[in-house]
C-alpha atoms as a PDB file:
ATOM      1  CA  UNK A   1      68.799 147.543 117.176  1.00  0.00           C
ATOM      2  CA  UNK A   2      70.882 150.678 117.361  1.00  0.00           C
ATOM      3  CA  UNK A   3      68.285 153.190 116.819  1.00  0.00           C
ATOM      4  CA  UNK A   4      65.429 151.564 118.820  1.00  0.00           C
ATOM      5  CA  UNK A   5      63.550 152.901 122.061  1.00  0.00           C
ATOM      6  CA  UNK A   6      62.610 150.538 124.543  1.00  0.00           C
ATOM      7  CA  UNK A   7      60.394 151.811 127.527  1.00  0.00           C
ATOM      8  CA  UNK A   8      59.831 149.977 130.866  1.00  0.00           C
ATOM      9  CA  UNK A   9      56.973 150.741 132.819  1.00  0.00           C
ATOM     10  CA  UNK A  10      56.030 149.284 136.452  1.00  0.00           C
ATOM     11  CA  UNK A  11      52.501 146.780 135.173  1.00  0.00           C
ATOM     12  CA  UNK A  12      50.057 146.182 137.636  1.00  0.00           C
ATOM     13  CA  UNK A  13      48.492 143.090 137.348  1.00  0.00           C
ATOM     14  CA  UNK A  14      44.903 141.599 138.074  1.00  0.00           C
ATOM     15  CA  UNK A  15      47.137 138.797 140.211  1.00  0.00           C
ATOM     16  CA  UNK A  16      48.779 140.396 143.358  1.00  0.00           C
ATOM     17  CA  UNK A  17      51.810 138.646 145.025  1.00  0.00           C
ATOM     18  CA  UNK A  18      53.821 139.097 147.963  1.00  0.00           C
ATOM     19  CA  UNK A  19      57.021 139.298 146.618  1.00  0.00           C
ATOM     20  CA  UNK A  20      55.902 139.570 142.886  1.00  0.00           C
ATOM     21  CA  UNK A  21      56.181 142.692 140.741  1.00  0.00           C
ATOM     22  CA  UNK A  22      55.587 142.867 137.329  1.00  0.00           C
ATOM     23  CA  UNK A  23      57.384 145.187 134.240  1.00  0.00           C
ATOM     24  CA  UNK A  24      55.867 145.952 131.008  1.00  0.00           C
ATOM     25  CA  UNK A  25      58.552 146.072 128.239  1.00  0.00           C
ATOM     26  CA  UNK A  26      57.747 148.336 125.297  1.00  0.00           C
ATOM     27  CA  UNK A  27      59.861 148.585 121.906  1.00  0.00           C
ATOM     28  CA  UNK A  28      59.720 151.099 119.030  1.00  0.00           C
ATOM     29  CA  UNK A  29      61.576 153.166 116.628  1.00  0.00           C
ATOM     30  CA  UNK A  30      60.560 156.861 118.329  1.00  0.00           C
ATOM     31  CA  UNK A  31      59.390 158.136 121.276  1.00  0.00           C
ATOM     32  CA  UNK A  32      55.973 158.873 121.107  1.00  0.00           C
ATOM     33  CA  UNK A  33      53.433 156.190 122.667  1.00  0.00           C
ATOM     34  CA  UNK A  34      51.875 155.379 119.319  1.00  0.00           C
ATOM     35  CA  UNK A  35      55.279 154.566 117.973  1.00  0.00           C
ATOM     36  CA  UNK A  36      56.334 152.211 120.694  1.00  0.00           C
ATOM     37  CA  UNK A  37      54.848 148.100 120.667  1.00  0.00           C
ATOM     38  CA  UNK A  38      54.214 145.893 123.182  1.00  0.00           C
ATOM     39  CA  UNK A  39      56.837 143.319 124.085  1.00  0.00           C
ATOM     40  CA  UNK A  40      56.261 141.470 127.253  1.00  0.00           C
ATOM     41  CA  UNK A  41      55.573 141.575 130.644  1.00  0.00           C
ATOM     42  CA  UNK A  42      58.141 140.308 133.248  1.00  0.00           C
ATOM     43  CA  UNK A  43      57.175 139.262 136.396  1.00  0.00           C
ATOM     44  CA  UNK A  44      60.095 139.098 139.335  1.00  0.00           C
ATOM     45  CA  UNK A  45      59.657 136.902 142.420  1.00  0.00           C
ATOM     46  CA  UNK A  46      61.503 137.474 145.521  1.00  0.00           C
ATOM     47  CA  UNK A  47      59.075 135.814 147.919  1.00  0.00           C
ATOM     48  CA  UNK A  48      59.250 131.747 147.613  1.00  0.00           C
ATOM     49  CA  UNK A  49      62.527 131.626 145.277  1.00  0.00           C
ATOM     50  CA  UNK A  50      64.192 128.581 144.970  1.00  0.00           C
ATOM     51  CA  UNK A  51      65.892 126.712 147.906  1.00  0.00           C
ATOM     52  CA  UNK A  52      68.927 126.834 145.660  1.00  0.00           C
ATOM     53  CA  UNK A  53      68.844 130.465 145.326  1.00  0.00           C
ATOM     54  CA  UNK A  54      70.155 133.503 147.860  1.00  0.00           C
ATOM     55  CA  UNK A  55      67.938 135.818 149.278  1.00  0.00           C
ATOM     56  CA  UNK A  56      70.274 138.478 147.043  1.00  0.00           C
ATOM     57  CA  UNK A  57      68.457 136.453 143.880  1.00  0.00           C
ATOM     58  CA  UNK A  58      65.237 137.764 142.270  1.00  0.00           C
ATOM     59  CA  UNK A  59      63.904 135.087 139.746  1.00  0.00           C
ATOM     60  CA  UNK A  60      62.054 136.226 136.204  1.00  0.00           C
ATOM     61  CA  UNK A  61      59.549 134.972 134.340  1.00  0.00           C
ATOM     62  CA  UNK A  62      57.920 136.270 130.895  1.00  0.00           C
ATOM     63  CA  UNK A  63      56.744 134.500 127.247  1.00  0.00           C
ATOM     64  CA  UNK A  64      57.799 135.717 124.390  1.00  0.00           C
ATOM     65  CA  UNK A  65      56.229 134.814 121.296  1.00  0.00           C
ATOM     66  CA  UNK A  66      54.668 132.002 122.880  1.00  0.00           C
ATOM     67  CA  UNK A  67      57.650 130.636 124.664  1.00  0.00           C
ATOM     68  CA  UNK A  68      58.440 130.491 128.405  1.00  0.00           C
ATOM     69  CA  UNK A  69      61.770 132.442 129.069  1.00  0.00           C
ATOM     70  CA  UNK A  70      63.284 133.037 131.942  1.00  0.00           C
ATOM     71  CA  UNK A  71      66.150 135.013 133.880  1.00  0.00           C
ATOM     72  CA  UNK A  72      67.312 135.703 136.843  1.00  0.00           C
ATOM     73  CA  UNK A  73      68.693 139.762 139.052  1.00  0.00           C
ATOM     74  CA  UNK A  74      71.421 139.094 141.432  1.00  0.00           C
ATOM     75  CA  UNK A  75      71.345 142.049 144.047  1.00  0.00           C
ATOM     76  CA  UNK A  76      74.657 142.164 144.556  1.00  0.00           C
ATOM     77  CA  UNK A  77      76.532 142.703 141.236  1.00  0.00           C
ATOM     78  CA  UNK A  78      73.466 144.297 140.067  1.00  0.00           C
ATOM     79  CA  UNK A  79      72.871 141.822 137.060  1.00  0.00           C
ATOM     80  CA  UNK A  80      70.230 140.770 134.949  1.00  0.00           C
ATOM     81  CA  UNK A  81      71.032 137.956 132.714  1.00  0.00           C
ATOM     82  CA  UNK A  82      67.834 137.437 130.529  1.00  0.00           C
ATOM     83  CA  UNK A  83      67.642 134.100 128.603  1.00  0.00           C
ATOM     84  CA  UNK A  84      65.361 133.842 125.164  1.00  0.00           C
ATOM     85  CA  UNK A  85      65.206 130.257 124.438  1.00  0.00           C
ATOM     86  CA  UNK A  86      62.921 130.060 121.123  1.00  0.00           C
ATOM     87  CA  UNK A  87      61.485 127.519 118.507  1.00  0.00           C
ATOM     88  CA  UNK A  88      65.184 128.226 116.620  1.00  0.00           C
ATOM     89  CA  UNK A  89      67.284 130.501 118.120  1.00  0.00           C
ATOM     90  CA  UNK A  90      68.672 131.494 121.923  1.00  0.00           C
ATOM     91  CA  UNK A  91      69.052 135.453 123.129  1.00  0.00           C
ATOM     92  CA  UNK A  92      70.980 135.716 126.478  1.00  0.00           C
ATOM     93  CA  UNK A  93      70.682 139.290 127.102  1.00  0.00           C
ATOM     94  CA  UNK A  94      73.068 140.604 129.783  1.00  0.00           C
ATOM     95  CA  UNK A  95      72.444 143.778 132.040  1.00  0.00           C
ATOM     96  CA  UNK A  96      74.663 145.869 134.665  1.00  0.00           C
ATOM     97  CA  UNK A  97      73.252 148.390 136.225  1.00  0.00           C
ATOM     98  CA  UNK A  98      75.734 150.986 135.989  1.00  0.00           C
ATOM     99  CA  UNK A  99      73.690 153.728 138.084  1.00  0.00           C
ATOM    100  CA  UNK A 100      70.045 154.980 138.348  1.00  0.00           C
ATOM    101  CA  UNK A 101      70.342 156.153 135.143  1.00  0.00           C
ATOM    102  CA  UNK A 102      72.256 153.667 132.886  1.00  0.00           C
ATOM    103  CA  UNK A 103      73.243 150.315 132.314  1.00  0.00           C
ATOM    104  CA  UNK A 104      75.776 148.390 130.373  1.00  0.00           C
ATOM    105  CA  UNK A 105      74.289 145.449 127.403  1.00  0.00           C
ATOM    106  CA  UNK A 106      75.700 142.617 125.754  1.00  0.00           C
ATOM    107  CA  UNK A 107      73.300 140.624 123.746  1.00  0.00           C
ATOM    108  CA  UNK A 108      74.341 137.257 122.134  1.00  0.00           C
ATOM    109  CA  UNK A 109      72.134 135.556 119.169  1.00  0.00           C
ATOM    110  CA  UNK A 110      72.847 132.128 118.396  1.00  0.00           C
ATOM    111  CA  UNK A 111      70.378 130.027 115.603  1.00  0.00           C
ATOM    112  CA  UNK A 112      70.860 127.423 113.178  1.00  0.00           C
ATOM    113  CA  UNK A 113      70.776 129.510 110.254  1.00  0.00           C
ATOM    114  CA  UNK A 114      73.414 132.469 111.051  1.00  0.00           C
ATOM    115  CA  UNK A 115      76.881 133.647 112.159  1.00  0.00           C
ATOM    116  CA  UNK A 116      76.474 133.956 115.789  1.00  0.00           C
ATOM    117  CA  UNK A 117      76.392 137.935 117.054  1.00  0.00           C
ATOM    118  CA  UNK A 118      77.259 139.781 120.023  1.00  0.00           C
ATOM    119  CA  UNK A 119      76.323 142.835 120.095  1.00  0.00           C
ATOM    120  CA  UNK A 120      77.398 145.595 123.432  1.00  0.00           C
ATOM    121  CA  UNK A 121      76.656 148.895 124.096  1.00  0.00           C
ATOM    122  CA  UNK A 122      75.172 151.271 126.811  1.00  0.00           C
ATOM    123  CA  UNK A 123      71.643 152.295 127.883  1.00  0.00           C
ATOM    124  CA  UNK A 124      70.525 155.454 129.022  1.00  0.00           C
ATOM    125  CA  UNK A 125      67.281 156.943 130.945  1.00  0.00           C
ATOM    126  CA  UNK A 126      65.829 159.655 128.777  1.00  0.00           C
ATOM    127  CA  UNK A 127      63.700 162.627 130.857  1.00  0.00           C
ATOM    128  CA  UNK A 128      60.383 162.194 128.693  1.00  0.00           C
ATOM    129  CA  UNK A 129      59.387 166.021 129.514  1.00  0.00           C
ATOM    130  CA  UNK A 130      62.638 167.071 128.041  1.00  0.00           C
ATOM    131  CA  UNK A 131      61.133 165.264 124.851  1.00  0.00           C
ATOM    132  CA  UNK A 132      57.503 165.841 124.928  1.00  0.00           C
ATOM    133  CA  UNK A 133      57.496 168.562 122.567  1.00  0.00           C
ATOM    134  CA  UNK A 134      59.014 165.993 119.722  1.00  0.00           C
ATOM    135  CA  UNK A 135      55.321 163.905 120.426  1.00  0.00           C
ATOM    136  CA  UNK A 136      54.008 167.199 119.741  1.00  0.00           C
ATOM    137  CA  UNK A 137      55.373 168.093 116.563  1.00  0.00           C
ATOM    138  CA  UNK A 138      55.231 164.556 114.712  1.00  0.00           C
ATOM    139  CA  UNK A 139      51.662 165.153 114.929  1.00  0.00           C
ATOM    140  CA  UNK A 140      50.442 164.981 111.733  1.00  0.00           C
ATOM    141  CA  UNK A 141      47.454 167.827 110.994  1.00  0.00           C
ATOM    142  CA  UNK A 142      48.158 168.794 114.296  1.00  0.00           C
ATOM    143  CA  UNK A 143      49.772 172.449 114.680  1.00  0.00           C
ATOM    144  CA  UNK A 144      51.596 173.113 117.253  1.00  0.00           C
ATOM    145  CA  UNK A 145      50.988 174.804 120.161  1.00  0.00           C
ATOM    146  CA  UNK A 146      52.994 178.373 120.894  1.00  0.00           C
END
């Protein structure tokens, strides 16, 4: 959605790969940890790919809402193509990586019930110092500090 927040976080798991990384995905409507929900956890394989695949290809795995989805980096266009398949409905989420600090989206929605969307836009990488101080003041009962 337009005014969401999504953070991405390196996750270290209990299960250590060569070649295996993992990213926690977190969504929410502000910017304060308590406001932000757990998504998923992605984990990226570059060690024992596919035969089929280039060593430029990174492979992804992750469930979401109990479903196996999967996706796929390629190093050199610097794209992540994401794909949702659920009980009724496929996402196929599209990233370029733009620079170190943005990327360009296009999301498409298909299910049996709707119009089909697309949906495009940009994502940035906020500084979280330069908004710690919002954290601070949506404390509730909490003044703030001078």
């Amino acid at each position: 959605c337009a005014s969401c927040n999504c953070q991405i976080e390196e996750y270290i798991s209990s299960v250590q790969q060569n070649g295996t990384r993992y990213l926690k995905w977190s969504f929410g409507r502000g910017l304060k940890p308590t406001e932000l929900r757990f998504g998923y956890v992605m984990k990226f394989n570059t060690a024992d790919g596919d035969k089929k695949t280039s060593s430029d290809t990174t492979a992804i795995e992750w469930q979401y809402c109990g479903h196996l989805c999967n996706g796929v980096f390629q190093q050199n266009t610097k794209v992540y193509v994401l794909n949702f398949h659920l009980k009724t409905s496929t996402v196929v989420i599209t990233y370029r990586i733009l620079n170190k600090n943005s990327m360009a989206v296009c999301i498409v929605e298909v299910d049996g019930r709707h119009t089909p969307t697309v949906q495009m836009g940009n994502m940035y990488r906020l500084d979280a110092k330069m908004y710690s101080h919002l954290a601070r003041e949506g404390d509730e009962g909490n003044p703030s500090q001078p």
